[in-house]
PDB file of N, CA and C in Angstrom:
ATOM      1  N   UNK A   1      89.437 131.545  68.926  1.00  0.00           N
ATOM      2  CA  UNK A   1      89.004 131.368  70.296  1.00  0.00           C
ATOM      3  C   UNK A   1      89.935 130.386  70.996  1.00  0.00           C
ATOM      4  N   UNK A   2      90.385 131.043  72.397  1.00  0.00           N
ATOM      5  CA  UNK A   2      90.918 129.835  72.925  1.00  0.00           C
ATOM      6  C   UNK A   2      90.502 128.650  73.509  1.00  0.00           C
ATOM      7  N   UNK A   3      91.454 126.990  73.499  1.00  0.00           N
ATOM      8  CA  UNK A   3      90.715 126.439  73.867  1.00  0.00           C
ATOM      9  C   UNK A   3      90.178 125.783  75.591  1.00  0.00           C
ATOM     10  N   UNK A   4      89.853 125.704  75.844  1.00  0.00           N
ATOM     11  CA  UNK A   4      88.891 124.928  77.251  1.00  0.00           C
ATOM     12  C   UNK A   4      89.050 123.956  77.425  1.00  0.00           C
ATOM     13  N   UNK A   5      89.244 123.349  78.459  1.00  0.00           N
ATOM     14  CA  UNK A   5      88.690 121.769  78.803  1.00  0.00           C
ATOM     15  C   UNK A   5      87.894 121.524  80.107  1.00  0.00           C
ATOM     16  N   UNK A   6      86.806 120.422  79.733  1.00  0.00           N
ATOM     17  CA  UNK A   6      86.433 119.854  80.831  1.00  0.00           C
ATOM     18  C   UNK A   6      86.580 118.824  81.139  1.00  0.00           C
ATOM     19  N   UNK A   7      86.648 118.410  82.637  1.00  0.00           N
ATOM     20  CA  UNK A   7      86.714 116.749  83.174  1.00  0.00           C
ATOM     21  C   UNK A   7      85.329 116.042  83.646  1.00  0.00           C
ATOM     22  N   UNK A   8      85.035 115.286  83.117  1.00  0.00           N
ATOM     23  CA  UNK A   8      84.185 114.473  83.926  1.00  0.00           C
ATOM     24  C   UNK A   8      84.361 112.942  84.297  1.00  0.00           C
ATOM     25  N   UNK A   9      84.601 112.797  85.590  1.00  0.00           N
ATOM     26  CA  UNK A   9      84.861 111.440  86.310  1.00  0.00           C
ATOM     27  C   UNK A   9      83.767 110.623  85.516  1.00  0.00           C
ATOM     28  N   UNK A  10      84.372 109.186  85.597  1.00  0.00           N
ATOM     29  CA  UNK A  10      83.716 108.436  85.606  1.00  0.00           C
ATOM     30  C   UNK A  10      84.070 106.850  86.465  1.00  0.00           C
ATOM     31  N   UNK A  11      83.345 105.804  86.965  1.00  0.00           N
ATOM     32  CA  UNK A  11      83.684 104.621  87.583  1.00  0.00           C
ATOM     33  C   UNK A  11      83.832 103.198  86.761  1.00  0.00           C
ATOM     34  N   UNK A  12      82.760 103.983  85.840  1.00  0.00           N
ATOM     35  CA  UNK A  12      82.406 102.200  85.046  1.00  0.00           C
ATOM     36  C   UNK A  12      82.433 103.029  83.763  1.00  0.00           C
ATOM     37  N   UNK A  13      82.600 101.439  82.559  1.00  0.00           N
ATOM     38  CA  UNK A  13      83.091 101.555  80.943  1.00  0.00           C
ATOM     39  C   UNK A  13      82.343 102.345  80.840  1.00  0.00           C
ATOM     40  N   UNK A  14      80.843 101.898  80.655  1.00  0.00           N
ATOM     41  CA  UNK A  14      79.234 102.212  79.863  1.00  0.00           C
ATOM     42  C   UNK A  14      79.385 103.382  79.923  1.00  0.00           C
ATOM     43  N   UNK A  15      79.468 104.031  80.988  1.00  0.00           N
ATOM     44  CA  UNK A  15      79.371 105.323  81.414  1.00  0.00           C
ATOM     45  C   UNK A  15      80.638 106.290  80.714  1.00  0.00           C
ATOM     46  N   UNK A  16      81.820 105.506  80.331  1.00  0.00           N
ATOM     47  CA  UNK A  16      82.111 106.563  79.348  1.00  0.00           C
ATOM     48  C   UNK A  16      82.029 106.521  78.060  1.00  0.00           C
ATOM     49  N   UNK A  17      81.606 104.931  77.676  1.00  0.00           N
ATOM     50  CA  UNK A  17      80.957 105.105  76.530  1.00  0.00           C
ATOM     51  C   UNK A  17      80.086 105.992  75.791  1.00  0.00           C
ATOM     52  N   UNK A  18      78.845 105.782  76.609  1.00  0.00           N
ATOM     53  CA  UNK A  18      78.159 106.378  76.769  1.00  0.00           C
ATOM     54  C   UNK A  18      78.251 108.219  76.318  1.00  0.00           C
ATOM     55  N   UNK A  19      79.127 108.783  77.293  1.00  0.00           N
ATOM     56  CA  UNK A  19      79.606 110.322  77.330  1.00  0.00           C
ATOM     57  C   UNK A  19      80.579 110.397  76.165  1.00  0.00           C
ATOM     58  N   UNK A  20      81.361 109.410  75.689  1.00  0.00           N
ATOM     59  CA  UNK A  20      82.083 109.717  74.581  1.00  0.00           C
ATOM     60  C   UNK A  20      81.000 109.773  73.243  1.00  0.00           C
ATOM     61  N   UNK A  21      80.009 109.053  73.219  1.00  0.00           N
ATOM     62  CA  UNK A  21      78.942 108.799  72.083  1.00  0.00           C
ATOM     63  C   UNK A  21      78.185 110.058  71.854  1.00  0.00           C
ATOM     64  N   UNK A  22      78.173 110.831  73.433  1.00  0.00           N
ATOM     65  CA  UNK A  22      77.438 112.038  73.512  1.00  0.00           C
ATOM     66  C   UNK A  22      78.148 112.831  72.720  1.00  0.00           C
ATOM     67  N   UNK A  23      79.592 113.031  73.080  1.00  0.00           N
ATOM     68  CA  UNK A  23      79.705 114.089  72.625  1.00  0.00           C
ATOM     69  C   UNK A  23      80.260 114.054  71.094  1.00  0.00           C
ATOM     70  N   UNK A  24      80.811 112.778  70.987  1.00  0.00           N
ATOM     71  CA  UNK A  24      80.587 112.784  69.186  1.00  0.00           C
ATOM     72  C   UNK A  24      79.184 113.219  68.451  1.00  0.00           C
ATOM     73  N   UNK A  25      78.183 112.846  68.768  1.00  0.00           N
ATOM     74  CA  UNK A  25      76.964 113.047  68.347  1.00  0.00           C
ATOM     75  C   UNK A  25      76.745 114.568  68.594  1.00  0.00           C
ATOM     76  N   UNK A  26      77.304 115.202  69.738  1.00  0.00           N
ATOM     77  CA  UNK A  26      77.116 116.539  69.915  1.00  0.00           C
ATOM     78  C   UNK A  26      78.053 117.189  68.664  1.00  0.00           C
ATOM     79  N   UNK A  27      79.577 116.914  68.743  1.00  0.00           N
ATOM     80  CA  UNK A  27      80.558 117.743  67.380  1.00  0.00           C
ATOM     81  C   UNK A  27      79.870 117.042  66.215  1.00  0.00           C
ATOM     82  N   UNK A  28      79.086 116.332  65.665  1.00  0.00           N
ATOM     83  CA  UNK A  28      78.828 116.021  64.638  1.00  0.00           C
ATOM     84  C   UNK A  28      77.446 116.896  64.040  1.00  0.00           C
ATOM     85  N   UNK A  29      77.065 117.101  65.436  1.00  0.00           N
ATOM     86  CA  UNK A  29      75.547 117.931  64.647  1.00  0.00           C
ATOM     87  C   UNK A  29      75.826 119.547  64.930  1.00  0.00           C
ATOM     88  N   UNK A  30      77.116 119.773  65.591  1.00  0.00           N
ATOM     89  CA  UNK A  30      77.487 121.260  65.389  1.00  0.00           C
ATOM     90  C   UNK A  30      78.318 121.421  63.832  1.00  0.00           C
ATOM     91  N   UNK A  31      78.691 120.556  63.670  1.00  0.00           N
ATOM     92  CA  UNK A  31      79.680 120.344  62.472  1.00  0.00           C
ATOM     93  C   UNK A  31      78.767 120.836  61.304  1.00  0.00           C
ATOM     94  N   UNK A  32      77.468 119.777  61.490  1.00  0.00           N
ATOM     95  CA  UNK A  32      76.259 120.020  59.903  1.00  0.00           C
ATOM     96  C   UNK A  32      75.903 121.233  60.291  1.00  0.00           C
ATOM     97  N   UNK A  33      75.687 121.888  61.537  1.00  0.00           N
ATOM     98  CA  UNK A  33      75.337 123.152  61.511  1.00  0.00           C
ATOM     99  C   UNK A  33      75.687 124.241  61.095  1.00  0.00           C
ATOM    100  N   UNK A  34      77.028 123.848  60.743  1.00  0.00           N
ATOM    101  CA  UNK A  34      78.306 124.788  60.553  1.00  0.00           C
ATOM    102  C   UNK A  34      78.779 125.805  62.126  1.00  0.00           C
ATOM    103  N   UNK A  35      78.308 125.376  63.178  1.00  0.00           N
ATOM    104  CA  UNK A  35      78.735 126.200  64.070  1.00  0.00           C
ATOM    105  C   UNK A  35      80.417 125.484  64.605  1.00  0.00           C
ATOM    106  N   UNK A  36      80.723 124.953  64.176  1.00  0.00           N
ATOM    107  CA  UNK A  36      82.159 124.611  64.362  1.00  0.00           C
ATOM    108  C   UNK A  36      83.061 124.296  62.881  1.00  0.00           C
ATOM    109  N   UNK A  37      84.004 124.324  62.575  1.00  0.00           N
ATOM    110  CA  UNK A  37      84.850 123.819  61.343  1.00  0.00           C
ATOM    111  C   UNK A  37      85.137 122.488  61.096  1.00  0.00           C
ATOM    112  N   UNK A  38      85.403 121.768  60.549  1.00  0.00           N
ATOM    113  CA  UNK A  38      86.196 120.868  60.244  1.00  0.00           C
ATOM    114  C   UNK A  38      87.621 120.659  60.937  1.00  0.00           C
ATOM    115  N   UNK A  39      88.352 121.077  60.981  1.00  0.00           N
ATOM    116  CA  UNK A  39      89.696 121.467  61.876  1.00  0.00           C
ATOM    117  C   UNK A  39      88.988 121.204  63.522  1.00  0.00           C
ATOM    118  N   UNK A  40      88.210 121.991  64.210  1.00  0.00           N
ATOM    119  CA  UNK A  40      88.049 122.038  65.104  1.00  0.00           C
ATOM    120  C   UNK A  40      87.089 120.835  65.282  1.00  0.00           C
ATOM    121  N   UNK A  41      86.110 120.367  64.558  1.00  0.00           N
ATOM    122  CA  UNK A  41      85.482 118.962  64.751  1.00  0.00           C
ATOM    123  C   UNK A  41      86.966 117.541  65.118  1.00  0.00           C
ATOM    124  N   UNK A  42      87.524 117.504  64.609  1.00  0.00           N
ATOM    125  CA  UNK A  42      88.703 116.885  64.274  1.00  0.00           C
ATOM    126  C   UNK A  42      89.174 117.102  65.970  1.00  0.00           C
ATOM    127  N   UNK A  43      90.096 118.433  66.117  1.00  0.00           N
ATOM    128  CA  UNK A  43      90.755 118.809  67.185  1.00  0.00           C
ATOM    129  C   UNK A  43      90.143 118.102  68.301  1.00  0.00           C
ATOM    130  N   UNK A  44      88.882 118.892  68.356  1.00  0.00           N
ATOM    131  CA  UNK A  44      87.865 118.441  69.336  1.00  0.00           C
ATOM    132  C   UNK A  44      87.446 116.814  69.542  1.00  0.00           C
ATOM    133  N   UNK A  45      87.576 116.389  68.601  1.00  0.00           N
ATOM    134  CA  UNK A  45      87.203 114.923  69.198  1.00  0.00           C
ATOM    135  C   UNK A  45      88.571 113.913  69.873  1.00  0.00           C
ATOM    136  N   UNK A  46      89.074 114.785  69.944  1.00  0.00           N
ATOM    137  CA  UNK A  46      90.501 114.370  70.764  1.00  0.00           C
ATOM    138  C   UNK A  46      89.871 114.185  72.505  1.00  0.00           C
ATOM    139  N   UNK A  47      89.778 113.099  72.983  1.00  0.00           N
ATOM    140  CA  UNK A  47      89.798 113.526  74.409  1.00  0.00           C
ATOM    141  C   UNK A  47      90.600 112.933  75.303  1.00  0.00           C
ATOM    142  N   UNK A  48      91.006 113.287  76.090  1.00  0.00           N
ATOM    143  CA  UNK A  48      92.321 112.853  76.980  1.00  0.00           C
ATOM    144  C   UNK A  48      91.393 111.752  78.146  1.00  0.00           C
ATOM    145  N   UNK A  49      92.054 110.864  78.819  1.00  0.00           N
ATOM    146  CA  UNK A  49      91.397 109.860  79.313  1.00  0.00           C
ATOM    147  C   UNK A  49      92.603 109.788  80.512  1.00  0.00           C
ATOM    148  N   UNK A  50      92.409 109.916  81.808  1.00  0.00           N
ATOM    149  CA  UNK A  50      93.552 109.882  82.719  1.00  0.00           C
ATOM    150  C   UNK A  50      92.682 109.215  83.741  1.00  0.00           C
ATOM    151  N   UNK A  51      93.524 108.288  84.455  1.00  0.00           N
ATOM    152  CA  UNK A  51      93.139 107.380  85.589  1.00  0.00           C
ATOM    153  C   UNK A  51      93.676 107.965  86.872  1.00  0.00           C
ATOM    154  N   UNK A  52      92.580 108.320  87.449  1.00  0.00           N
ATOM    155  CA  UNK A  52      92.825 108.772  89.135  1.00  0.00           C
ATOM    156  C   UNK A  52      93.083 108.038  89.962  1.00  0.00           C
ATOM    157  N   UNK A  53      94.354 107.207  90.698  1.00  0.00           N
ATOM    158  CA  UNK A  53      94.264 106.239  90.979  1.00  0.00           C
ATOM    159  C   UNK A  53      93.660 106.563  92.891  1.00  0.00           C
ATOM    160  N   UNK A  54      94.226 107.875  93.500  1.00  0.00           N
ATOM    161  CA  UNK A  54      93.318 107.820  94.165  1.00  0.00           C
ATOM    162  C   UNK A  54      91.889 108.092  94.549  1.00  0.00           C
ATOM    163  N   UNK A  55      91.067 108.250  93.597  1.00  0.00           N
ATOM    164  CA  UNK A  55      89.989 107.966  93.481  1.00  0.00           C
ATOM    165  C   UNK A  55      89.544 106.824  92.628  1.00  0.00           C
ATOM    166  N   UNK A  56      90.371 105.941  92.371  1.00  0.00           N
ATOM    167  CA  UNK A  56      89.664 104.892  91.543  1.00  0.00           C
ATOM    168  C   UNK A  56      88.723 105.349  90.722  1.00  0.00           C
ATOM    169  N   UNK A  57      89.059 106.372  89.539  1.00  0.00           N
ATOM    170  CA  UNK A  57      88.107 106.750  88.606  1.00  0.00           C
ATOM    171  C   UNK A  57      88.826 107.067  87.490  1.00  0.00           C
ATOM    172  N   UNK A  58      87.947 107.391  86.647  1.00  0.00           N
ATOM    173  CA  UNK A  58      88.798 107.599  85.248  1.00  0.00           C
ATOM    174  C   UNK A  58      88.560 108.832  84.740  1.00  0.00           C
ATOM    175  N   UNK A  59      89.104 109.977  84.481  1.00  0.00           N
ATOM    176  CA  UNK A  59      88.676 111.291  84.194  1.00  0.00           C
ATOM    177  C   UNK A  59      88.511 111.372  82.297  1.00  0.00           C
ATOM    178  N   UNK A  60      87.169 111.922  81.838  1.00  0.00           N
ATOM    179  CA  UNK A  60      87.592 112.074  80.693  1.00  0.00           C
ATOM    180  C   UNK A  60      87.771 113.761  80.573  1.00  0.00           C
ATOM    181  N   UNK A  61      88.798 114.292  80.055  1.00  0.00           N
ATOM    182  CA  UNK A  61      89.145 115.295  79.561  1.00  0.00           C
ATOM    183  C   UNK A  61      88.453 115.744  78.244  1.00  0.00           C
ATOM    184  N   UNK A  62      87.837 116.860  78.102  1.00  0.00           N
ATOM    185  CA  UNK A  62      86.969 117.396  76.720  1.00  0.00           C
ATOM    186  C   UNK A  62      87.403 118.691  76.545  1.00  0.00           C
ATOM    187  N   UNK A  63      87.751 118.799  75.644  1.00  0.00           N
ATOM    188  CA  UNK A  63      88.393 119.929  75.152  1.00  0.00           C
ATOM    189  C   UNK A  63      87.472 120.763  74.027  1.00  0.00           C
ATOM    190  N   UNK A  64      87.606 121.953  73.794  1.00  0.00           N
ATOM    191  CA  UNK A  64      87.133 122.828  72.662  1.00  0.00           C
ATOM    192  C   UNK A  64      86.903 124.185  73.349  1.00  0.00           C
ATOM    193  N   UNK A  65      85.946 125.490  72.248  1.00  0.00           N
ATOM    194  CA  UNK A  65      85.627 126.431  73.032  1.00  0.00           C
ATOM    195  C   UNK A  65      85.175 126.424  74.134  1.00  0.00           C
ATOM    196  N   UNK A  66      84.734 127.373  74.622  1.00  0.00           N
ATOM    197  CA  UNK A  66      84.026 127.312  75.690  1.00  0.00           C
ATOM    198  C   UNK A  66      82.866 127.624  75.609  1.00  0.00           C
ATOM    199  N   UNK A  67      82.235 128.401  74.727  1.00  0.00           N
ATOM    200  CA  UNK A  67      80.805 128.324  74.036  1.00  0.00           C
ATOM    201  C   UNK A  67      80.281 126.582  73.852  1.00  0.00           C
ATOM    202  N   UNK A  68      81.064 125.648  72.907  1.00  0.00           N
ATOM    203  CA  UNK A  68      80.719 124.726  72.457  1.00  0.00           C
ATOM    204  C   UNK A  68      80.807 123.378  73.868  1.00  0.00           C
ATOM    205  N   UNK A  69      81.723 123.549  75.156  1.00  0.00           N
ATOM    206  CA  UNK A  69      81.389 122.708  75.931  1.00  0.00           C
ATOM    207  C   UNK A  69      80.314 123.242  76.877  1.00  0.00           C
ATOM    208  N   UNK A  70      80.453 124.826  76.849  1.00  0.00           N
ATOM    209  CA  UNK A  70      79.313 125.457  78.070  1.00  0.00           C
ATOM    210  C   UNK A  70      77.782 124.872  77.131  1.00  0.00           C
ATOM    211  N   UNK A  71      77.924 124.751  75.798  1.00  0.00           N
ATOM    212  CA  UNK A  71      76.386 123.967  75.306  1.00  0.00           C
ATOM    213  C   UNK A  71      76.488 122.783  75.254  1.00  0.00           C
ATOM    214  N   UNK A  72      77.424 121.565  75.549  1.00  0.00           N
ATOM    215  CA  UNK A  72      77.462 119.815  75.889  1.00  0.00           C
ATOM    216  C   UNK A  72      76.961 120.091  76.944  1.00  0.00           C
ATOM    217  N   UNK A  73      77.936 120.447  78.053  1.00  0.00           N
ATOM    218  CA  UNK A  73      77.305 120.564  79.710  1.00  0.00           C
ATOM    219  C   UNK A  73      75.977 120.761  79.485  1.00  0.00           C
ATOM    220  N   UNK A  74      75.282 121.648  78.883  1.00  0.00           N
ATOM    221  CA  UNK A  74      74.057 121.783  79.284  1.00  0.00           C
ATOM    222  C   UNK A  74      73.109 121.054  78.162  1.00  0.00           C
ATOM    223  N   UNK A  75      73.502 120.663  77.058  1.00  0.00           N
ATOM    224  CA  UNK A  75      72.638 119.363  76.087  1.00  0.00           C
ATOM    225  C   UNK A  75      72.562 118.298  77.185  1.00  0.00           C
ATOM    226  N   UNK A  76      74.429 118.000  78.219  1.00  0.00           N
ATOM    227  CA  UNK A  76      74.062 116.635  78.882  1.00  0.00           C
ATOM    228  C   UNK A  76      73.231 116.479  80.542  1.00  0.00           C
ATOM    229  N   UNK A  77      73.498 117.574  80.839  1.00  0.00           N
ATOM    230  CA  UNK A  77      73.530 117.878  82.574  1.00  0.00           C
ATOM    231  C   UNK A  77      72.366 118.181  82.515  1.00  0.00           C
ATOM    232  N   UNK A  78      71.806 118.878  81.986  1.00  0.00           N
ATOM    233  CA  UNK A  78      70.320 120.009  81.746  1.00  0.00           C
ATOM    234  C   UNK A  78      71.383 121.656  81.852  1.00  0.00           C
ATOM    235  N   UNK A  79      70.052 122.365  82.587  1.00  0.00           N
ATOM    236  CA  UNK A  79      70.459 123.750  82.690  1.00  0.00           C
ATOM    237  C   UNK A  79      71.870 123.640  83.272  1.00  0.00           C
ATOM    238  N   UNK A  80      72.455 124.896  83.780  1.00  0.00           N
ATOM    239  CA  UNK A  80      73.703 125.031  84.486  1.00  0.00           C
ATOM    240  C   UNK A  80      73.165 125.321  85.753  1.00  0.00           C
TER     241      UNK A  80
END
């Protein structure tokens, strides 16, 4: 499968703490599920971190399928 990414802004640390904690906790319990590999748990917890300077924000970049972020978005956001 190819891979995807999503961005989500953020302003303050907590807040990407926070979303980074999510989504480790999210690849970790797809991992015991076996709905992702090892390789791709790994890959996936790679996330790119870029500073918008004109928006004064910090983008985190999330990468993986698109099955596996279209189900973060909606573990974190609620529905779509």
């Amino acid at each position: 499968m190819s891979q995807k990414a999503i961005t989500i802004p953020t302003k303050e640390l907590s807040h990407q703490k926070i979303i980074l904690a999510a989504w480790y906790n999210f690849l970790k319990e797809s991992f015991d599920s076996k709905k992702i590999t090892s390789d791709e748990f790994t890959d996936y917890l790679k996330a790119n971190v870029v500073y918008d300077l004109d928006k004064d924000q910090i983008d985190l970049i999330l990468t993986g399928n698109e099955l596996i972020l279209d189900q973060f978005r909606t573990h974190i956001f609620g529905s779509k």
